[in-house]
Protein backbone atom coordinates (compact mmCIF):
# COMPACT_ATOMS: atom_id res chain seq x y z
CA UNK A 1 -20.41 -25.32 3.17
CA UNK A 2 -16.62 -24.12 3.16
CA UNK A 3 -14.91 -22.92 0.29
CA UNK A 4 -13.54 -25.62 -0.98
CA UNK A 5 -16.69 -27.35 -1.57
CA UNK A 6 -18.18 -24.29 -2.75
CA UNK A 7 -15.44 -23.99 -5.35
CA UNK A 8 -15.87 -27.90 -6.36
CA UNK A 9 -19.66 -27.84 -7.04
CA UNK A 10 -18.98 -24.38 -9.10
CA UNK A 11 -16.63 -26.19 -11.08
CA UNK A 12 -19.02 -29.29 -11.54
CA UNK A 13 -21.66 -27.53 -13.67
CA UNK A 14 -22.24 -28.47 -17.04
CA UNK A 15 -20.63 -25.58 -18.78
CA UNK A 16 -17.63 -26.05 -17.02
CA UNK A 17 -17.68 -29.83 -17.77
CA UNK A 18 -17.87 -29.15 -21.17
CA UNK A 19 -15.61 -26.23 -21.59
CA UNK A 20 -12.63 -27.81 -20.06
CA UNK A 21 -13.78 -31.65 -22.91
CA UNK A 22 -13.13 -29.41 -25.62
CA UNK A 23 -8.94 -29.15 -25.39
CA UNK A 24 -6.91 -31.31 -23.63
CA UNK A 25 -4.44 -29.58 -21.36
CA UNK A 26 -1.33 -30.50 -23.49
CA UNK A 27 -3.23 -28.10 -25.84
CA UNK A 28 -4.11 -25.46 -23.38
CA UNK A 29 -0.15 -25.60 -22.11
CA UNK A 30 0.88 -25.21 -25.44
CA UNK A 31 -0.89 -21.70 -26.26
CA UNK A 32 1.85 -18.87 -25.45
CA UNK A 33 0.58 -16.16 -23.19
CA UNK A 34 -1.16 -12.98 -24.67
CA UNK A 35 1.08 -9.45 -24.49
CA UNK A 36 -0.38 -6.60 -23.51
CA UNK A 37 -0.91 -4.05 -26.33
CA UNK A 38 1.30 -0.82 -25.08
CA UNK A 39 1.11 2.53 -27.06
CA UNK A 40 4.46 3.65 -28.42
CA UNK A 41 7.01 4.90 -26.02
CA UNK A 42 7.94 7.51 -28.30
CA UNK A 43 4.59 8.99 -28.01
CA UNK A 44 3.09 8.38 -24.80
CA UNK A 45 6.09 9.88 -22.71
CA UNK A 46 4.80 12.84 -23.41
CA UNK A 47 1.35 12.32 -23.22
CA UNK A 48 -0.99 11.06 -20.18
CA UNK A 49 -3.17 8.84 -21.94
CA UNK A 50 -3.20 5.11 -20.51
CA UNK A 51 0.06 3.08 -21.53
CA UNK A 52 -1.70 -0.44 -21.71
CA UNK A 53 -4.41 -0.57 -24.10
CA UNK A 54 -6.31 -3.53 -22.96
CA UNK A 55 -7.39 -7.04 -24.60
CA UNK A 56 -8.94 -7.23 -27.72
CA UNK A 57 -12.13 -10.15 -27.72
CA UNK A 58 -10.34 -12.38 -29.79
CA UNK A 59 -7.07 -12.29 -27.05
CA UNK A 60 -8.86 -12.73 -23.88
CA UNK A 61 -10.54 -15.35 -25.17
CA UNK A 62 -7.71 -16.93 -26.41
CA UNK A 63 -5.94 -16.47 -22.52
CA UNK A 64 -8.42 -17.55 -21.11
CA UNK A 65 -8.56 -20.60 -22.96
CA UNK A 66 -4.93 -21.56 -21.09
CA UNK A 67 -6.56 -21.88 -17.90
CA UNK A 68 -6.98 -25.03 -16.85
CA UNK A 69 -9.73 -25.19 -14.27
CA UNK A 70 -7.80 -26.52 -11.81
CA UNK A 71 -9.35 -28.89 -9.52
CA UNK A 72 -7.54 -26.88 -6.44
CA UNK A 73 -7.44 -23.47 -7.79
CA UNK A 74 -4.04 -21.96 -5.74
CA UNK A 75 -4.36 -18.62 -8.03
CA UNK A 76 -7.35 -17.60 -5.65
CA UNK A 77 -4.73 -18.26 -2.34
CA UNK A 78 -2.63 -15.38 -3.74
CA UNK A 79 -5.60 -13.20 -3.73
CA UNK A 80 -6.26 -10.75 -0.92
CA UNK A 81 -9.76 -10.10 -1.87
CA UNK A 82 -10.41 -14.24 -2.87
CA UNK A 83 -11.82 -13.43 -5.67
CA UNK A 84 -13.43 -16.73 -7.69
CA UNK A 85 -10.38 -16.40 -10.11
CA UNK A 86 -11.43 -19.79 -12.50
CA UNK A 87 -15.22 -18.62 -12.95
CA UNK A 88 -14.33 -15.54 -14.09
CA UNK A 89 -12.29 -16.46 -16.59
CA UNK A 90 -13.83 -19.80 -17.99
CA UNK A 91 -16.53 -17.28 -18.34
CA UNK A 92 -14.07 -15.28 -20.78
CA UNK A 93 -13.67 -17.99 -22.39
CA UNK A 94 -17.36 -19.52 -23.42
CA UNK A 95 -18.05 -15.22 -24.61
CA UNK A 96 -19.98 -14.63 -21.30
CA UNK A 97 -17.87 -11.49 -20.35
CA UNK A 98 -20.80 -9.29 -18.28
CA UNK A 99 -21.73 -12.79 -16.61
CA UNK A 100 -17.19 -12.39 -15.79
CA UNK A 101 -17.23 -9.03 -14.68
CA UNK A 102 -20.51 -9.92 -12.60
CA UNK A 103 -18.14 -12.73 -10.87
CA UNK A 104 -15.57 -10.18 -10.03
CA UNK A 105 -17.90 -8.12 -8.33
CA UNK A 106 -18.88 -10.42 -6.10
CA UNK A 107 -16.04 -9.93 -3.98
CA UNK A 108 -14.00 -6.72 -5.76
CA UNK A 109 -14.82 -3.32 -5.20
CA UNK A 110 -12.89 -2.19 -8.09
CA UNK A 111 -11.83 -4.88 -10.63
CA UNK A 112 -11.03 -2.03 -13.34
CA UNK A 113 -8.85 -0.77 -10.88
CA UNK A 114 -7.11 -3.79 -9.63
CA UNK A 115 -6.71 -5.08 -13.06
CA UNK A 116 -4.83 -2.20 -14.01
CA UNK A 117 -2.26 -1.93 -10.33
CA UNK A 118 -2.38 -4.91 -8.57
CA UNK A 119 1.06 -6.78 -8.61
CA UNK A 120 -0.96 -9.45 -10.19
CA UNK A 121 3.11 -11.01 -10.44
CA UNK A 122 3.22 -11.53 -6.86
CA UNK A 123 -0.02 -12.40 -5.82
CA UNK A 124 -2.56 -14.59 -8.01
CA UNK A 125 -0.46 -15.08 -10.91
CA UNK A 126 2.57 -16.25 -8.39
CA UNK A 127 0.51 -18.86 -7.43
CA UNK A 128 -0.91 -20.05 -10.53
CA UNK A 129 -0.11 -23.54 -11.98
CA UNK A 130 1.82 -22.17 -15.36
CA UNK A 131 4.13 -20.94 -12.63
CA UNK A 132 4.44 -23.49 -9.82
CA UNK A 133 4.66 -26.65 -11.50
CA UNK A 134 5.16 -26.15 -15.12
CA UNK A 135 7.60 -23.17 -14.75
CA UNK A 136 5.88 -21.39 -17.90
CA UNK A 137 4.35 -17.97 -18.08
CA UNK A 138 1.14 -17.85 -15.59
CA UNK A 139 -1.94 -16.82 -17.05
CA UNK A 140 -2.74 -13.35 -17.62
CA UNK A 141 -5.14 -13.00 -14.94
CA UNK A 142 -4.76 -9.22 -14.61
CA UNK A 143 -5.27 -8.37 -17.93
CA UNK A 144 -8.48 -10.57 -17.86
CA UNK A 145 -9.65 -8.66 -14.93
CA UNK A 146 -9.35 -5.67 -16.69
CA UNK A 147 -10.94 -6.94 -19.86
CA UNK A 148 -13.98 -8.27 -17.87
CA UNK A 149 -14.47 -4.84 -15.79
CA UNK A 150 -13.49 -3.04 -19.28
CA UNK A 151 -15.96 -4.56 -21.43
CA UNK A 152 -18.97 -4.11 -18.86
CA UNK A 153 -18.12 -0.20 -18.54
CA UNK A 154 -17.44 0.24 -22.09
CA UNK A 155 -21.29 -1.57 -23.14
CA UNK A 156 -23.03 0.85 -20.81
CA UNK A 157 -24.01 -2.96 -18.54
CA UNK A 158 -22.56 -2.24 -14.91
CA UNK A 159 -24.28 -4.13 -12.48
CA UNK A 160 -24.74 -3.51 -9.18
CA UNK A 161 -24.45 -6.50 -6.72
CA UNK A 162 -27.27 -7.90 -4.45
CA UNK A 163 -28.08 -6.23 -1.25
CA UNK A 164 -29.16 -7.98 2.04
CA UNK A 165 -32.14 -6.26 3.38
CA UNK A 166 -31.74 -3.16 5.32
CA UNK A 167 -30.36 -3.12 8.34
CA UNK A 168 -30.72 0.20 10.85
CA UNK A 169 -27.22 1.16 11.51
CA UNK A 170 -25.26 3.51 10.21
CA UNK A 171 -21.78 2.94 9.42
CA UNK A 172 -18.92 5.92 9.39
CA UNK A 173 -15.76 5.20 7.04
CA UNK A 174 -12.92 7.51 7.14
CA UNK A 175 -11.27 8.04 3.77
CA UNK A 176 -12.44 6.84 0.39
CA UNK A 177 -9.11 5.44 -0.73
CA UNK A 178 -8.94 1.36 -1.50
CA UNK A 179 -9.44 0.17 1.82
CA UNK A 180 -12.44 2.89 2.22
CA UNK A 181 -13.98 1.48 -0.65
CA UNK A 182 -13.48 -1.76 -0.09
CA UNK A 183 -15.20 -1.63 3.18
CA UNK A 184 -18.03 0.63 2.41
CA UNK A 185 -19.23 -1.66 -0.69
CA UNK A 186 -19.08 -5.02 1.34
CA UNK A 187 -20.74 -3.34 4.12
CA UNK A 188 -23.42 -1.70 2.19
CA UNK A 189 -24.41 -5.49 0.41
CA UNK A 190 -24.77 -6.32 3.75
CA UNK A 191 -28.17 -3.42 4.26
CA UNK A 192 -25.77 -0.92 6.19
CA UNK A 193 -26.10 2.55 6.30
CA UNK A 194 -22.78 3.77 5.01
CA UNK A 195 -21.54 7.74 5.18
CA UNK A 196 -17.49 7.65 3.53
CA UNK A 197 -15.79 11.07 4.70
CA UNK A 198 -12.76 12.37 2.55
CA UNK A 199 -11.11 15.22 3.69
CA UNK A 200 -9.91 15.86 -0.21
CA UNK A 201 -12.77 17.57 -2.80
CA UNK A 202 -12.06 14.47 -4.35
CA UNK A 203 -12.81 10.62 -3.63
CA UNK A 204 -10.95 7.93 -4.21
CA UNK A 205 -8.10 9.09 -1.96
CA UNK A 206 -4.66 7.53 -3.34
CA UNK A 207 -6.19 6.38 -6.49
CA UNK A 208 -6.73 9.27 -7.73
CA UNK A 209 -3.87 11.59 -6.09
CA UNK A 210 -1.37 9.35 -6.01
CA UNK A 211 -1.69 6.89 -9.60
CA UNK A 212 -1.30 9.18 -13.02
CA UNK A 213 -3.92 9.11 -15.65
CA UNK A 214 -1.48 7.14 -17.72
CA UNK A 215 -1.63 4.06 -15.37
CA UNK A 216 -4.81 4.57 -14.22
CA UNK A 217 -7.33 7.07 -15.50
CA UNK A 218 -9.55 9.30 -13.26
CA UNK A 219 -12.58 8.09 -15.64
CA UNK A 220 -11.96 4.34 -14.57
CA UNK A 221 -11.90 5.10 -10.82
CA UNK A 222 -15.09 7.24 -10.94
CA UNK A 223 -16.80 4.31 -12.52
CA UNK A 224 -15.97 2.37 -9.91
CA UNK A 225 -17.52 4.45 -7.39
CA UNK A 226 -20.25 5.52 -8.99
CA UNK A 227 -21.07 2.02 -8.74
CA UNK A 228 -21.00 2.33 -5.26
CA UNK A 229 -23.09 5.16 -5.30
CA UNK A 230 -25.81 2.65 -6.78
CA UNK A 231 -25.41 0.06 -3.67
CA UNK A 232 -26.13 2.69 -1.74
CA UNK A 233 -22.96 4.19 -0.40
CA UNK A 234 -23.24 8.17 0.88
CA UNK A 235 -20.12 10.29 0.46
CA UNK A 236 -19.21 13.48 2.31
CA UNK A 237 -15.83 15.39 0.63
CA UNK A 238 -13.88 18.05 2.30
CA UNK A 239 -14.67 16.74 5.57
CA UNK A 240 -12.10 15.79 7.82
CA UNK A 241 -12.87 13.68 10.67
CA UNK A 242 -10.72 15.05 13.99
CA UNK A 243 -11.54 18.55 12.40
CA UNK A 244 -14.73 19.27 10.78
CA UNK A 245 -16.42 16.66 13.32
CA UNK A 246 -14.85 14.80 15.82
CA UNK A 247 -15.45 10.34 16.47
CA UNK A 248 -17.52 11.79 19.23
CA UNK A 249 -19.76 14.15 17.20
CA UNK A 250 -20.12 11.16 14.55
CA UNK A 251 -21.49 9.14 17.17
CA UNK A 252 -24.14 11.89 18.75
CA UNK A 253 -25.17 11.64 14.89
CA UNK A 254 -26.01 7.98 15.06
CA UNK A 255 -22.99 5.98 13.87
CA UNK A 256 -22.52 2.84 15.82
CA UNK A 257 -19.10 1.47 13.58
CA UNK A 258 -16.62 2.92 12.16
CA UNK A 259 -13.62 2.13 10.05
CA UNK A 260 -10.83 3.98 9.70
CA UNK A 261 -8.76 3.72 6.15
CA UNK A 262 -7.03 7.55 6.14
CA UNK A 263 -4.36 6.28 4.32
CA UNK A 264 -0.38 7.03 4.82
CA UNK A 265 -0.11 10.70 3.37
CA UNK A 266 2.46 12.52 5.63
CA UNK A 267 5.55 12.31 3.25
CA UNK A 268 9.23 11.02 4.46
CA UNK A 269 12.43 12.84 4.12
CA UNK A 270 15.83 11.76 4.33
CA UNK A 271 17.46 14.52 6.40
CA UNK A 272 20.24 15.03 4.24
CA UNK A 273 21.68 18.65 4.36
CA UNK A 274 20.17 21.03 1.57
CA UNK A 275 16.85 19.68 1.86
CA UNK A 276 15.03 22.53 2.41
CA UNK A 277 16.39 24.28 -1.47
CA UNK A 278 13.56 25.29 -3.82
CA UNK A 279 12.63 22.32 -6.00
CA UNK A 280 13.31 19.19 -3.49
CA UNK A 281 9.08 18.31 -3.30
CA UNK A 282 8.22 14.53 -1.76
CA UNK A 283 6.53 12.14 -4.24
CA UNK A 284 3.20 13.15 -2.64
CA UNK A 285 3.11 16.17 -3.24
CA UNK A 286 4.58 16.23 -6.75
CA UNK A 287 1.52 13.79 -7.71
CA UNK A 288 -0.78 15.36 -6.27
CA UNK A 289 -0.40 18.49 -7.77
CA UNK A 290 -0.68 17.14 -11.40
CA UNK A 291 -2.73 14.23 -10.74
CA UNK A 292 -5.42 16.16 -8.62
CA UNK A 293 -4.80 19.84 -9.57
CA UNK A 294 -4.02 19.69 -12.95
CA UNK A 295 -0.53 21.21 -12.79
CA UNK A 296 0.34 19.88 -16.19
CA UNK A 297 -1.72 22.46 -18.00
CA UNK A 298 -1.04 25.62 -19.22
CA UNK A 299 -3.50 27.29 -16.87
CA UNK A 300 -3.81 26.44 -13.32
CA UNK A 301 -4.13 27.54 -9.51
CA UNK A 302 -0.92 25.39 -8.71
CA UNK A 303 1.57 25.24 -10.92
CA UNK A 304 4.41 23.06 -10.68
CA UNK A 305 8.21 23.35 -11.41
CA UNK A 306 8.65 21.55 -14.72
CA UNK A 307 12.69 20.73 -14.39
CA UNK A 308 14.31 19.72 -17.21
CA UNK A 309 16.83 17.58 -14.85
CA UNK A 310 14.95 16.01 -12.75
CA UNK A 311 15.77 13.18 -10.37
CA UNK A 312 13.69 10.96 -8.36
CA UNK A 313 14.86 8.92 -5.03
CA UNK A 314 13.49 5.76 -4.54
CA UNK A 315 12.79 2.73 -6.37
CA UNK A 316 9.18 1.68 -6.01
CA UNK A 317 5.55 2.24 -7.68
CA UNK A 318 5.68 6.18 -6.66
CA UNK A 319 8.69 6.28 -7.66
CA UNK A 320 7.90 5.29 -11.29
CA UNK A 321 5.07 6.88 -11.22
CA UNK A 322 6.99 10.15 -10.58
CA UNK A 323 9.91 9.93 -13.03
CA UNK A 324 7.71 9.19 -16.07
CA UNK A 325 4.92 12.35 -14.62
CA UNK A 326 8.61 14.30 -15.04
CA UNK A 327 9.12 13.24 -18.61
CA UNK A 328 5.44 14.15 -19.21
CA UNK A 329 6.24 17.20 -17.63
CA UNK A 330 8.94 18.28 -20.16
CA UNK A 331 12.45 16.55 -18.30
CA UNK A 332 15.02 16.63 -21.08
CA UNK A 333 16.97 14.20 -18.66
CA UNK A 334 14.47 12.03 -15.82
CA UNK A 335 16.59 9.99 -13.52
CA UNK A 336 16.01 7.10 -10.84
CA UNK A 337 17.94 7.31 -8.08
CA UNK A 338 18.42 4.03 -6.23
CA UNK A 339 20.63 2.77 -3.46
CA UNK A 340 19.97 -1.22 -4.17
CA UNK A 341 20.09 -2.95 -7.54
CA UNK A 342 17.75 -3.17 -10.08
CA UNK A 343 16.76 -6.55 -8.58
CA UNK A 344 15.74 -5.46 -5.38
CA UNK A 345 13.58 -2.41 -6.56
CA UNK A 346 10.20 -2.94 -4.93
CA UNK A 347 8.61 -1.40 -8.31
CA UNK A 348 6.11 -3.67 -10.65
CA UNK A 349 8.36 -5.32 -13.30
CA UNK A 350 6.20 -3.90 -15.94
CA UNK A 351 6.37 -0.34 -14.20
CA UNK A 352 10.23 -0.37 -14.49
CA UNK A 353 9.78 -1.86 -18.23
CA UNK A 354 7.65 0.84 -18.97
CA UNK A 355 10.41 3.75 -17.31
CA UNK A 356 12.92 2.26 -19.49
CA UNK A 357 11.53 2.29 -22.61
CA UNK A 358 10.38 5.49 -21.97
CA UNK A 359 13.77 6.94 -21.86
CA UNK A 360 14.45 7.13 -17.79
CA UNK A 361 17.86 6.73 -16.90
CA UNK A 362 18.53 4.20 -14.10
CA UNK A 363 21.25 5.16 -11.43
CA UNK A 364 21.51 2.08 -9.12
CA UNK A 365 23.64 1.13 -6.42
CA UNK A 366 23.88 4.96 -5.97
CA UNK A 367 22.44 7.41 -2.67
CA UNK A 368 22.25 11.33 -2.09
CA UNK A 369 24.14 12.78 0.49
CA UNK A 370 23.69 16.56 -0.10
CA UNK A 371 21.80 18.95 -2.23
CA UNK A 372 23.58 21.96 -3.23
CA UNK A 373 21.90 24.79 -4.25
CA UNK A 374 22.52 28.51 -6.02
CA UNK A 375 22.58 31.52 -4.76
CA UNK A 376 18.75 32.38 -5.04
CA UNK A 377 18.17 28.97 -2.75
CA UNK A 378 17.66 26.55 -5.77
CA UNK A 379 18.82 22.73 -6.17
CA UNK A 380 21.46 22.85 -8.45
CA UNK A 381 23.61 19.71 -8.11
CA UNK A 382 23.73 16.33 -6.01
CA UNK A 383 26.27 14.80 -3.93
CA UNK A 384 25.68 10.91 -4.30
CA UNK A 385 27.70 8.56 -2.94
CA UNK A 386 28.43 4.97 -4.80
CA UNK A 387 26.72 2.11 -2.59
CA UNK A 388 27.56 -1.85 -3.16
CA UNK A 389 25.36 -4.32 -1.10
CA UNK A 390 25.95 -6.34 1.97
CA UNK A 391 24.50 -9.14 3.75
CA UNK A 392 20.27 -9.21 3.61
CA UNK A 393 18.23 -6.59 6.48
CA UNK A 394 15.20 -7.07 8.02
CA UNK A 395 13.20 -6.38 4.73
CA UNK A 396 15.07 -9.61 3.43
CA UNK A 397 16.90 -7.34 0.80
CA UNK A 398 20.79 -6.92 0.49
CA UNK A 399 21.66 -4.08 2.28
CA UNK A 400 23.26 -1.08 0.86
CA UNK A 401 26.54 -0.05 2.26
CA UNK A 402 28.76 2.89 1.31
CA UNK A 403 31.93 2.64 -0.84
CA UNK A 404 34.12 5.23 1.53
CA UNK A 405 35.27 7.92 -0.61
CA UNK A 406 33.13 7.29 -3.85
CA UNK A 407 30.98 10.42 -4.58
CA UNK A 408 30.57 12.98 -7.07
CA UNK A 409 28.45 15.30 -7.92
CA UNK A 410 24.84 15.30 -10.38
CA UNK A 411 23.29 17.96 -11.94
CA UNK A 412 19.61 18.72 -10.75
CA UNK A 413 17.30 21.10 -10.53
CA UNK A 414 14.52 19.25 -9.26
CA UNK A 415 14.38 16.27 -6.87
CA UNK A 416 11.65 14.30 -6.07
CA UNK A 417 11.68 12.08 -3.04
CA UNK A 418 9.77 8.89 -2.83
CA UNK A 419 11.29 7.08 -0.09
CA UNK A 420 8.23 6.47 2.10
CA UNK A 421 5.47 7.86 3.36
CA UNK A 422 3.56 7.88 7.05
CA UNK A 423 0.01 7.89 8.35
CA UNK A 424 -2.10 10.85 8.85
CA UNK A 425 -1.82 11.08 12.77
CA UNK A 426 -5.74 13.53 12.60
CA UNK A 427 -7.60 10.77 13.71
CA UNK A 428 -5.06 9.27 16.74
CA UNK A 429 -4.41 12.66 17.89
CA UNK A 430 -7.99 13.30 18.33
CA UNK A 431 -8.48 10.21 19.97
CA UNK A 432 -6.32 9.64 23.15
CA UNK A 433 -7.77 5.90 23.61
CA UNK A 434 -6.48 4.43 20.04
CA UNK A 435 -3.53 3.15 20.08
CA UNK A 436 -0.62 3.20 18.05
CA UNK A 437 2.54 2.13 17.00
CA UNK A 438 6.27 3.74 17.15
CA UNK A 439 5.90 4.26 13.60
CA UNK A 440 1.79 5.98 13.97
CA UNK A 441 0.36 3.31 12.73
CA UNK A 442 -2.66 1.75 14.11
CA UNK A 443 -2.47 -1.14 16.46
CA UNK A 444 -5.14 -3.71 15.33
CA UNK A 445 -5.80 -6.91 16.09
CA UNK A 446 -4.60 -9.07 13.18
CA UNK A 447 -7.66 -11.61 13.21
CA UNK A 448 -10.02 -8.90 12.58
CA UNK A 449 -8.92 -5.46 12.47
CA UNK A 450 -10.23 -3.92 15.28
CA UNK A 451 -8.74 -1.00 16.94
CA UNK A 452 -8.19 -0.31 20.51
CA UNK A 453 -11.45 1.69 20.38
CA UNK A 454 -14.85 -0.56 20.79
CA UNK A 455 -16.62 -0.69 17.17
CA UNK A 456 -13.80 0.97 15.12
CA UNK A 457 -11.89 -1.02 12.95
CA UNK A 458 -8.93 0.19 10.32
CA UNK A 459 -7.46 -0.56 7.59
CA UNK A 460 -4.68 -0.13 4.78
CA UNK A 461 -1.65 2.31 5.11
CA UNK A 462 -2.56 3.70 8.44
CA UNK A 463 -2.17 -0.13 9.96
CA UNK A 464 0.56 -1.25 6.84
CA UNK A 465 2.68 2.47 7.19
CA UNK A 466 2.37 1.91 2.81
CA UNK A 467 1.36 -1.29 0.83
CA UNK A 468 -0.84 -2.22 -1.98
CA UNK A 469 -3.94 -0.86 -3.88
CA UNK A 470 -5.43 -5.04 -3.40
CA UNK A 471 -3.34 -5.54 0.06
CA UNK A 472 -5.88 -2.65 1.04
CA UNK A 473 -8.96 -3.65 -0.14
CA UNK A 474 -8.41 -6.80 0.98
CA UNK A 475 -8.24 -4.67 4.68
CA UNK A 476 -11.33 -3.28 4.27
CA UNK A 477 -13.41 -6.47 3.17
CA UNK A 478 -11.67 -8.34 6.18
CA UNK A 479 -12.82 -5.71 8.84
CA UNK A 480 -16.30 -5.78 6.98
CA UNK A 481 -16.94 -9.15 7.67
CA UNK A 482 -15.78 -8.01 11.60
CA UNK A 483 -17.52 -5.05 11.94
CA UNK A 484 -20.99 -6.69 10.35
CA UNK A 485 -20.01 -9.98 12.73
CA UNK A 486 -19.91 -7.89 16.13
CA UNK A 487 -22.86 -5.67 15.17
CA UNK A 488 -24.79 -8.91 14.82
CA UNK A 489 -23.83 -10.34 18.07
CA UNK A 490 -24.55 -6.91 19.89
CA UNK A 491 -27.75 -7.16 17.69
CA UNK A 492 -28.67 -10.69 19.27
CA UNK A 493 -27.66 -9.44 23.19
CA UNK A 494 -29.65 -7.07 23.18
């Protein structure tokens, strides 16, 4: 049975029959969608406690009531992890919310999670009726995700999902961010063994270094994998594979497949003069250090300079991410520096929303060309130069040119630069058989995710060079299928 019939003899059950009898759709269409509850921007820039509060009962029920159960759901298409998106919620809606968060799990890792950072915009919601045919607001499907995964942590009634029986093979999974995660928990409902190895003393790899509390809290994620601590899933921190063990050494141990999802950590520069002055840090770093290290408190092993002018280059996720930390941090002044418009900022809509009515100044359509510095090697000002936009690049964006002779100078005296970020090149470099690309990025096959190297698949930033929390995960449940697929047919040869 395919999907599609699967997802017509779900929607055939009697609850569902009756559910969608009790409005008619002019009636659903006409309900306006649910806003988010925020806490006060006045307040919260200063503090790290989560920005969205989450759902009340009353208003996810009320959301969820909007969805119209379509007959061809296209909200699931915009998924990357397919999850059952019109189950789920009709369950919000008839008050069975652990029987909702139970849906999610049956193909989400981490539904808190993704409910909280997935670009729910351009994904599901993108492709949901509301906003394909009737041009209206789509339903909130990413706040219901987070109310579902919410309400099931918050009663003390996780479940775990159902195992297959065990199989005896054990399964190696290099980093515990999204991808990691994703992998390990489909492949341990599947009976595999599965060790995940994080070279951090933390897991949940970008998750937790790379998303601030206020977005995403530290106590959500460890949910989350606690969970997967229940299916079964072993985890091994500070242990970096290439150093502390090598592919081969993993292999002597008894691991027969391995997945690779080490994320994009090496931090990109611009290689404008003056780079090297005393307060230019990369976005990785700078997040790290207070999401990770706790460099926002009074006492700690690695503090962090707290500018009071601080500007940030870039215009996406990290990039938000690290002009509000700066505001947390004390900024008097927190500035995004941009070289496209506002319109071409590959940043959440909510994420810049959130930014500006937190106080961050935008400066768009503007670039750095030099940092200049005092005499004891600090940044102390910025030459930018005015930019206006040209015909679309390969990215399908307007592309930014120069206006000759427009430039002045901004005060700084820290910069943070978010302008990209590149694999971890451990694992290739230890490995002179896996292939890569000119930019050190895996080279997988697209179909399935396999490497160059027999029974290693990968996953996330190191194949994508920097994408999504969900565009990862949705990595790591592909290669699971892959992996659990070939070890089946070596399984049945032998």
């Amino acid at each position: 049975m395919d999907l599609s019939d699967i997802l017509k003899q779900e929607r055939d059950v009697a609850w569902r029959k009756e559910l969608r009898g009790k409005l008619k759709n002019k009636e659903r269409t006409d309900i306006g969608r649910v806003k988010m509850p925020e806490a006060d921007p006045s307040e919260r820039r200063r503090s790290f406690t989560e920005v969205n509060r989450g759902l009340s009962v009353e208003a996810a029920m009320t959301e969820a009531t909007r969805c119209l159960d379509c007959p061809k759901p296209t909200c699931i298409e915009g998924c990357p992890v397919s999850i059952n998106i019109p189950k789920f919620i009709k369950n919000i809606e008839r008050g069975e919310f652990l029987e909702a968060a139970h849906v999610l799990k049956e193909t989400s890792s981490l539904p808190a999670v993704c409910g909280r950072v997935c670009p729910q915009e351009k994904q599901c919601e993108a492709n949901c009726f509301y906003t394909r045919k009737l041009k209206q607001p789509a339903v909130a499907i990413g706040y219901l995700e987070r109310f579902a995964a919410d309400y099931e942590r918050e009663t003390g009634n996780i479940s775990i999902p159902e195992k297959a029986p065990a199989k005896d093979k054990k399964i190696a999974c290099i980093g515990s961010g999204p991808a990691g995660l994703s992998f390990a928990g489909e492949m341990a409902k599947r009976g595999y063994d599965v060790t995940v190895f994080e070279a951090l003393h933390e897991i949940g790899g970008v998750l937790k270094y790379g998303i601030p509390e206020f977005r995403l809290p530290n106590s959500v994620v460890d949910v989350e994998i606690n969970s997967l601590k229940k299916l079964g899933v072993k985890f091994e921190t500070n242990f970096i594979v290439g150093k502390t063990a090598t592919i081969e050494d993993l292999k002597e141990e008894g691991f027969s497949g391995f997945f690779v999802g080490s994320g994009a950590g090496l931090p990109r520069f611009m290689g404008i003069p003056g780079e090297n002055l005393v307060g230019i840090l990369s976005s990785n770093e700078y997040l790290t250090r207070v999401n990770l290290m706790q460099a926002n408190q009074e006492e700690t092993d690695t503090p962090i300079l707290k500018g009071k002018r601080v500007a940030v280059i870039g215009g996406g996720n990290t990039a938000m991410d690290s002009v509000r930390t700066a505001l947390r941090l004390g900024a008097e002044k927190a500035m995004i520096i941009y070289r496209r418009s506002e319109e071409e900022m590959p940043a959440r809509v909510e994420e810049i929303k959130h930014a500006k009515e937190e106080g961050v100044e935008f400066l768009n359509l503007q670039n750095p060309i030099e940092y200049i510095g005092d005499e004891k090697g600090y940044v102390r000002q910025i030459r930018i130069q005015r930019m206006q936009l040209g015909e679309p690049d390969a990215s399908g964006r307007r592309r930014p040119i120069p206006i000759e002779g427009d430039e002045y100078l901004l005060d700084a005296d820290t910069v943070v630069v978010s302008v990209g970020v590149s694999p971890n090149p451990l694992i290739p470099q230890s490995m002179p058989d896996l292939k890569t690309t000119d930019w050190n990025t895996l080279v997988v096959d697209e179909e399935n995710l396999r490497t160059s190297v027999p029974f290693m698949f990968a996953g996330g930033d190191i194949v994508r060079g920097g994408a999504t929390v969900i565009l990862a995960m949705g990595d790591g449940r592909k290669a699971a299928d892959a992996m659990d697929r070939q070890l089946s047919e070596q399984n049945e040869g032998e």
